[in-house]
Protein backbone atom coordinates (compact mmCIF):
# COMPACT_ATOMS: atom_id res chain seq x y z
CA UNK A 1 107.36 91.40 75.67
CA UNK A 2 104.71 89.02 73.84
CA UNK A 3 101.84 90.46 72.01
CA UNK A 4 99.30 90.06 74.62
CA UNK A 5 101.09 91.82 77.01
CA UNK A 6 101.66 94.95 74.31
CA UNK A 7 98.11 94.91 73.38
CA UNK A 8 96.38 94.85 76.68
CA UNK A 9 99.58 98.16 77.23
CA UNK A 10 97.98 99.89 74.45
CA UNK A 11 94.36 99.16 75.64
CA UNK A 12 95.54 100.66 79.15
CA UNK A 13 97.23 103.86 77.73
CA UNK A 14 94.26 104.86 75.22
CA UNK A 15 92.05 104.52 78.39
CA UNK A 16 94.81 106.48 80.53
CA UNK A 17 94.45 109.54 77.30
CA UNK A 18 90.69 108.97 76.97
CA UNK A 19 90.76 110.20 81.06
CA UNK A 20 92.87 112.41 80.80
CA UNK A 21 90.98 114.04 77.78
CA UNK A 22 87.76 114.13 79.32
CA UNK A 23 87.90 116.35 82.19
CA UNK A 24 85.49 114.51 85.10
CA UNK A 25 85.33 111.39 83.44
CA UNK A 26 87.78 109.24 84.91
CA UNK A 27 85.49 107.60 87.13
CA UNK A 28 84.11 106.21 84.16
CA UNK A 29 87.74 104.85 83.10
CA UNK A 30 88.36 103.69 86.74
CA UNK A 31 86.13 100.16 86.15
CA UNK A 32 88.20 99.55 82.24
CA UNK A 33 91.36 100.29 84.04
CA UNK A 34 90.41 97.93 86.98
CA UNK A 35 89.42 95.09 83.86
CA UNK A 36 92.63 95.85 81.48
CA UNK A 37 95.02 95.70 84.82
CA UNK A 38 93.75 92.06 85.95
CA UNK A 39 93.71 91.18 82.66
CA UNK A 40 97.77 92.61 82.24
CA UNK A 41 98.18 91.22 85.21
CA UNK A 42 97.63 87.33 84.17
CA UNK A 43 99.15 88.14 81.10
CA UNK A 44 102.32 89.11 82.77
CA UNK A 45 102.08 85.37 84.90
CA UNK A 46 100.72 83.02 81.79
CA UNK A 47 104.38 84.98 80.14
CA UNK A 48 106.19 84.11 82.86
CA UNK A 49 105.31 80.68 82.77
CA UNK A 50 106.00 80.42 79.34
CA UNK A 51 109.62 81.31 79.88
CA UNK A 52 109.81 79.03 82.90
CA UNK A 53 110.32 82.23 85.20
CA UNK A 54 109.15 81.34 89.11
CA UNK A 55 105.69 83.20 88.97
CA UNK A 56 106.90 85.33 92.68
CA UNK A 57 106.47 88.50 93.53
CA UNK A 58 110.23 89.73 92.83
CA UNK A 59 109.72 88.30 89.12
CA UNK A 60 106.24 90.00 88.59
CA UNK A 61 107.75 93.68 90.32
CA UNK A 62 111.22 92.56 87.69
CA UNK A 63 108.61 92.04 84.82
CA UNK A 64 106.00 94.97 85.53
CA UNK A 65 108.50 97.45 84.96
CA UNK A 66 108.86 96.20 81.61
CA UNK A 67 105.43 96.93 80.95
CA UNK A 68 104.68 100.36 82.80
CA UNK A 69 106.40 103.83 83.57
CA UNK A 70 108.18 102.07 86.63
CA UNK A 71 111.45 103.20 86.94
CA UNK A 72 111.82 102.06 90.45
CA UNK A 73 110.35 99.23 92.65
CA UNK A 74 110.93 98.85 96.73
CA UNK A 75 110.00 95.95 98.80
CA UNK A 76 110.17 96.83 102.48
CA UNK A 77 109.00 94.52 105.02
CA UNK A 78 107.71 95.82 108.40
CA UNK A 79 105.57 94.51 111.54
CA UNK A 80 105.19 91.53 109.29
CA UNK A 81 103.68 92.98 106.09
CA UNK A 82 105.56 93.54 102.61
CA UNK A 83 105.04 96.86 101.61
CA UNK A 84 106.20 97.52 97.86
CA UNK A 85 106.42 101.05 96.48
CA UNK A 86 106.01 101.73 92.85
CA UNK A 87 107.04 105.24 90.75
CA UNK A 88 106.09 106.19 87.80
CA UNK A 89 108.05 108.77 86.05
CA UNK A 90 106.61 111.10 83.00
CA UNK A 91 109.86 110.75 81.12
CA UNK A 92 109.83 107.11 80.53
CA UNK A 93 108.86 106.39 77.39
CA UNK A 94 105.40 104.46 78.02
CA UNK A 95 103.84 106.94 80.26
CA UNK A 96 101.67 109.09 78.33
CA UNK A 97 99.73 110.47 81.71
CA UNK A 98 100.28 114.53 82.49
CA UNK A 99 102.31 115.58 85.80
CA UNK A 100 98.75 115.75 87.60
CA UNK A 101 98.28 113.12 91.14
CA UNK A 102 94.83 112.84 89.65
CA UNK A 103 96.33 111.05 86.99
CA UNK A 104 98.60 108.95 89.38
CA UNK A 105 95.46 108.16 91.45
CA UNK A 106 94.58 106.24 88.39
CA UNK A 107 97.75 104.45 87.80
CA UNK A 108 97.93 103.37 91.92
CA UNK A 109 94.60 101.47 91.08
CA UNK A 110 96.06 100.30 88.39
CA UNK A 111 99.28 98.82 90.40
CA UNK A 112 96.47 97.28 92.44
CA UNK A 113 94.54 95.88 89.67
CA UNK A 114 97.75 94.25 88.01
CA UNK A 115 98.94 92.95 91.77
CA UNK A 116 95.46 91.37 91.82
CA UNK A 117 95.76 89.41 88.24
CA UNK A 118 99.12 88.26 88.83
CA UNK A 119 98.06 86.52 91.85
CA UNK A 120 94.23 86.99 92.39
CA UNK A 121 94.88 85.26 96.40
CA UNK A 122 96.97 87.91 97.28
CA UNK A 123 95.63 90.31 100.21
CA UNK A 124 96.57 93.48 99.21
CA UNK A 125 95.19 97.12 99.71
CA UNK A 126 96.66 100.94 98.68
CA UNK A 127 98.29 102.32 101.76
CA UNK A 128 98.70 105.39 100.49
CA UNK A 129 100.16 107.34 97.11
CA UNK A 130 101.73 110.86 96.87
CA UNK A 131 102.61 113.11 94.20
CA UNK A 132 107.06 113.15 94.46
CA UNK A 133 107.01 116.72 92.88
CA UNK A 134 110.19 116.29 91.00
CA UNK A 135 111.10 116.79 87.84
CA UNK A 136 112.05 113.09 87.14
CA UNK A 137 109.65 110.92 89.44
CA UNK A 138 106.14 112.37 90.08
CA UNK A 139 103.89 109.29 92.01
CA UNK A 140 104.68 106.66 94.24
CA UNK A 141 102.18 104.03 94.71
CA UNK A 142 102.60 102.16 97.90
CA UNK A 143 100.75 98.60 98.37
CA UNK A 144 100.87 96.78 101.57
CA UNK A 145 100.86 92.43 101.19
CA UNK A 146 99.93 91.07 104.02
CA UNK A 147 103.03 87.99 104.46
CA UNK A 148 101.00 85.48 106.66
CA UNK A 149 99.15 84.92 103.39
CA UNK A 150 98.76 80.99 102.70
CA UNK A 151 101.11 79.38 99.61
């Protein structure tokens, strides 16, 4: 991972502990973590290029878990949209956000926000998030891509 990417990470999870520190204040932290995602977002692409990796969506979904608590990423496709789920998981090392779907709300507008910087043409919207209530994977982001979108 290059250095932008790991500073704009540690920008996202001081403002992910700031939130989560000040009770009723994370729609404060909702605009930064909207700012820091786009910007991780074209970080994640202007890396990819770099490294002569196709800037696609599989790369970007193969890369983002390098850079977040994903620990799993599913692309279904259905009535002609791409709908890709994201969880997070407390135990992975870079997720420093409590069991709480308050605190997953945040990081589904953050899977938006990065989504968005990777690829700011890209019509996508939160179809819904849930809290998983295990032990081991606690949110699931879903984001819906609409696939009639031009090249």
């Amino acid at each position: 991972m290059n250095q932008r990417i790991e500073n704009i990470q540690k920008a996202i999870d001081c403002l992910l502990q700031e939130a989560q520190k000040e009770a009723g204040e994370e729609q404060g932290k909702t605009e930064l973590l909207h700012t820091y995602g786009v910007k991780l977002g074209r970080a994640i692409r202007d890396d990819m290029e770099e490294q002569g990796i196709e800037a696609d969506l599989k790369s970007f979904l193969a890369t983002y878990g390098f850079v977040r608590s994903c620990q799993q990423k599913n692309c279904i496709i259905q009535n002609g949209a791409e709908q890709y789920s994201i969880i997070h998981c407390p135990a992975a090392d870079s997720c420093s956000c409590p069991k709480n779907p308050k605190w997953g709300n945040l990081l589904c507008q953050l899977d938006l926000a990065v989504l968005k910087g990777f690829d700011s043409n890209l019509d996508a919207r939160i179809a819904g998030s849930l809290n998983m209530g295990s032990a081991d994977y606690w949110f699931e982001s879903k984001i819906i891509l609409n696939s009639s979108l031009p090249e």
